[in-house]
Protein backbone atom coordinates (compact mmCIF):
# COMPACT_ATOMS: atom_id res chain seq x y z
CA UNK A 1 176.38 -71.87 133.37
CA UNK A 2 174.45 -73.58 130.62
CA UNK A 3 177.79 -73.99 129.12
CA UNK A 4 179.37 -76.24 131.71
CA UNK A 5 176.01 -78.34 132.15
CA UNK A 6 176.16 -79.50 128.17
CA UNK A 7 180.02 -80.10 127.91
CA UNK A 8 179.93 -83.26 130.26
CA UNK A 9 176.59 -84.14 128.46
CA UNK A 10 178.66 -83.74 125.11
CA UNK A 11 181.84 -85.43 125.87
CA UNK A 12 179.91 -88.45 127.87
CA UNK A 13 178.09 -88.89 124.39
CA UNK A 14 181.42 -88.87 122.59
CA UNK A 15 183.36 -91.35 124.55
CA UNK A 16 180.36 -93.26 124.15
CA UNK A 17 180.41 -92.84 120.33
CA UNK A 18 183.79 -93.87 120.14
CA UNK A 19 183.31 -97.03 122.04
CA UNK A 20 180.77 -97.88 119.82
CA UNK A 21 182.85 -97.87 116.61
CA UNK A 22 184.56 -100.75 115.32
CA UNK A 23 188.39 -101.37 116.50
CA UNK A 24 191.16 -99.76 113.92
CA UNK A 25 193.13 -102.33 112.36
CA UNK A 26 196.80 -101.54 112.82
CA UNK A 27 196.94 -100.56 109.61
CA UNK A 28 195.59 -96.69 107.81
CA UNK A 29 192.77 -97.02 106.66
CA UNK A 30 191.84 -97.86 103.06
CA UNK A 31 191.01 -95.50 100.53
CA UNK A 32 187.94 -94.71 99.48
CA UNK A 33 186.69 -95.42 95.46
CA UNK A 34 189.59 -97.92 94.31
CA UNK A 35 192.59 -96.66 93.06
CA UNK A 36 194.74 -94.43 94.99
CA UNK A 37 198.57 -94.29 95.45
CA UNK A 38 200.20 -96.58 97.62
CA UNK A 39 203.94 -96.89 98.71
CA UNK A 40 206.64 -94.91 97.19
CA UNK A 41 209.98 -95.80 97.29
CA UNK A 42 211.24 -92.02 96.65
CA UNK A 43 215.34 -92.30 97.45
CA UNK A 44 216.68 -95.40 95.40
CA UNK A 45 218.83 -97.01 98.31
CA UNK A 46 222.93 -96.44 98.23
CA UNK A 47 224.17 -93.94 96.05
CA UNK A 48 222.45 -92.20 93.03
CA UNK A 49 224.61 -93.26 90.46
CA UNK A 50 221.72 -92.87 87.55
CA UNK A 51 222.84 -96.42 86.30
CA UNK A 52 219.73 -98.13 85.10
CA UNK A 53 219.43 -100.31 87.96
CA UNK A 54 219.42 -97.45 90.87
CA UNK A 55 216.52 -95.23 88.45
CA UNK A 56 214.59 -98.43 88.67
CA UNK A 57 215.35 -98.49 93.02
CA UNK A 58 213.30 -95.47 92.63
CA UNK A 59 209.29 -96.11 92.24
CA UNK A 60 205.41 -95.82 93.03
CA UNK A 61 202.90 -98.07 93.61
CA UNK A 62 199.59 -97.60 92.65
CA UNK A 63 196.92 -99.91 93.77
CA UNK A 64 193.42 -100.96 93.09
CA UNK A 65 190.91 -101.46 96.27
CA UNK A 66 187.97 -101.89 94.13
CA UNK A 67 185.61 -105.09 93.52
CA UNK A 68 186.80 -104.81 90.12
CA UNK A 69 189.59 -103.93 87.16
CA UNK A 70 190.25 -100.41 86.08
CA UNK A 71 191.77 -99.64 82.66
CA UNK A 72 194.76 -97.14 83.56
CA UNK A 73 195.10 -95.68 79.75
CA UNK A 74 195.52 -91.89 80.03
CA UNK A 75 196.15 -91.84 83.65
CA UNK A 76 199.58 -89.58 84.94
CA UNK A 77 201.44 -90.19 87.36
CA UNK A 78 203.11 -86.38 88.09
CA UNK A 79 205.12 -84.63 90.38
CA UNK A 80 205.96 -81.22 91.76
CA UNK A 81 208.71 -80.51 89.02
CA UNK A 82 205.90 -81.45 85.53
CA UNK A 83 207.52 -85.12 84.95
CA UNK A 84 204.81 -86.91 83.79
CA UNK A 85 204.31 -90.58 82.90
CA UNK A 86 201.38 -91.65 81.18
CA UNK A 87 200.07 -94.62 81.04
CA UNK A 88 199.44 -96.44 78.02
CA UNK A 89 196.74 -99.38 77.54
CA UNK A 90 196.88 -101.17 81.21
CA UNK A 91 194.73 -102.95 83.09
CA UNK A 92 194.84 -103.03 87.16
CA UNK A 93 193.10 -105.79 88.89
CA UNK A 94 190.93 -105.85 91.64
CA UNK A 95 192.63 -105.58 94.75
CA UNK A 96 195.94 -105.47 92.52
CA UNK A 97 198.93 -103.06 92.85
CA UNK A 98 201.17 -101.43 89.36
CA UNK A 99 204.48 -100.62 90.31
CA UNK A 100 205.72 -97.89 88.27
CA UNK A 101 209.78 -97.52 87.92
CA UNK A 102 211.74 -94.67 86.97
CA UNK A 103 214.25 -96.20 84.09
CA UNK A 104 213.69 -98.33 81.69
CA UNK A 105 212.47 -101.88 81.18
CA UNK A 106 209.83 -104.26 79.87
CA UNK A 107 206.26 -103.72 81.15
CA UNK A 108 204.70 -107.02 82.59
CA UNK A 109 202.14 -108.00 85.13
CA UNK A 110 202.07 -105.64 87.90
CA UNK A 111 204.77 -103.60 86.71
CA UNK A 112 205.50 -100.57 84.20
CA UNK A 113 208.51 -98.79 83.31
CA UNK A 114 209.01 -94.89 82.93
CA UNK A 115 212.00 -95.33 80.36
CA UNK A 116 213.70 -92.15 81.62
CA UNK A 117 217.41 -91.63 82.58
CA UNK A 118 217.24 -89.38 85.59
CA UNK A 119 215.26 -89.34 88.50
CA UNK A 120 212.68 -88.43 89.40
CA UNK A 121 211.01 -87.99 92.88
CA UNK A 122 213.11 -85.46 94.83
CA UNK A 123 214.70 -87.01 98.03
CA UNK A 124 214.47 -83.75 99.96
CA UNK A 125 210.77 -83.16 99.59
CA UNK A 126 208.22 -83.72 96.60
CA UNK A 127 204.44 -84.63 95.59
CA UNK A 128 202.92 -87.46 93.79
CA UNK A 129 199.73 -86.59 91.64
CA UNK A 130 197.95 -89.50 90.16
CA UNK A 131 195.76 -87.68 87.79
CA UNK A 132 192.50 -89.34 85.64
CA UNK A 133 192.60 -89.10 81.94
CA UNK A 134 190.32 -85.79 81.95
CA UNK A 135 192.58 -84.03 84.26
CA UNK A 136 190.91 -84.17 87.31
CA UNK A 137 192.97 -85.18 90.51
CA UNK A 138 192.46 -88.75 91.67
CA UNK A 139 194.68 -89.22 94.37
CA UNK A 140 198.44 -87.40 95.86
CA UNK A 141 200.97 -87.94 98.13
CA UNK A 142 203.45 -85.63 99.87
CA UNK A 143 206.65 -86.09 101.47
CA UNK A 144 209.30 -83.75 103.23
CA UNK A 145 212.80 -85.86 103.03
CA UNK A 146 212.58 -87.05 106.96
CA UNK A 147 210.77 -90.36 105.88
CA UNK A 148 213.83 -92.73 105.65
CA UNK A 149 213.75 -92.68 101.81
CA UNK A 150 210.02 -94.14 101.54
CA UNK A 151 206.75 -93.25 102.47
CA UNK A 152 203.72 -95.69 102.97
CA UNK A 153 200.58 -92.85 101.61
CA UNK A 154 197.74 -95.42 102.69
């Protein structure tokens, strides 16, 4: 009997605790601690033809929430199979995003290339691993192939 006196208690104080918290902006919710991974464009759009320009349809954005820059040198990005890009000496802004492409290119503001000439990111199902120069996991993002080629991991 004490059971069903509490639970109206309980869930009274719960609706109240929700109306109490601030409105959810239509968007997920930011990460916590800066960088984390962002949106991955996993499926280069139209056929995989492995020309230069389809390897580079294929990337992952990494972004930086913090207040302030983060040096990325030593950082890999990784996924399921052991491809691994590291990155060299770059610098993310606050609040800034790196895009990092599969083929080849020159690096410039807010972009990196992999240099490889196959892809990648599997379009039927894989995992992003953004891991911190002493190994330790920072951030990772799964997908399963029904996303449409793309998956937002905010």
């Amino acid at each position: 009997m004490r059971i069903r006196a509490v639970l109206p208690a309980v869930t009274a104080a719960a609706a109240l605790a929700v109306t109490l918290l601030p409105a959810a902006s239509a968007h997920a919710a930011p990460h916590q601690g800066g960088l984390h991974l962002g949106y991955i464009q996993y499926d280069s759009p139209g056929r995989d033809t492995r020309t230069n320009s389809s390897l580079n349809a294929e990337w992952v954005n990494i972004h930086n929430n913090s207040s302030s820059a983060i040096q990325l040198k030593g950082y890999k990005l990784k996924d399921n199979t052991g491809y691994t890009y590291t990155f060299g000496s770059y610098r993310i802004g606050a609040g800034k995003t790196v895009k990092v492409r599969t083929g080849k290119g020159t690096n410039g503001a807010g972009v990196v290339y992999w240099g490889r000439g196959s892809y990648v990111w599997n379009n039927t199902g894989d995992k992003a691993r953004l891991i911190k120069p002493n190994g330790d996991l920072r951030d990772s993002c799964s997908w399963t192939g029904r996303e449409g080629g793309a998956k937002n991991c905010h």
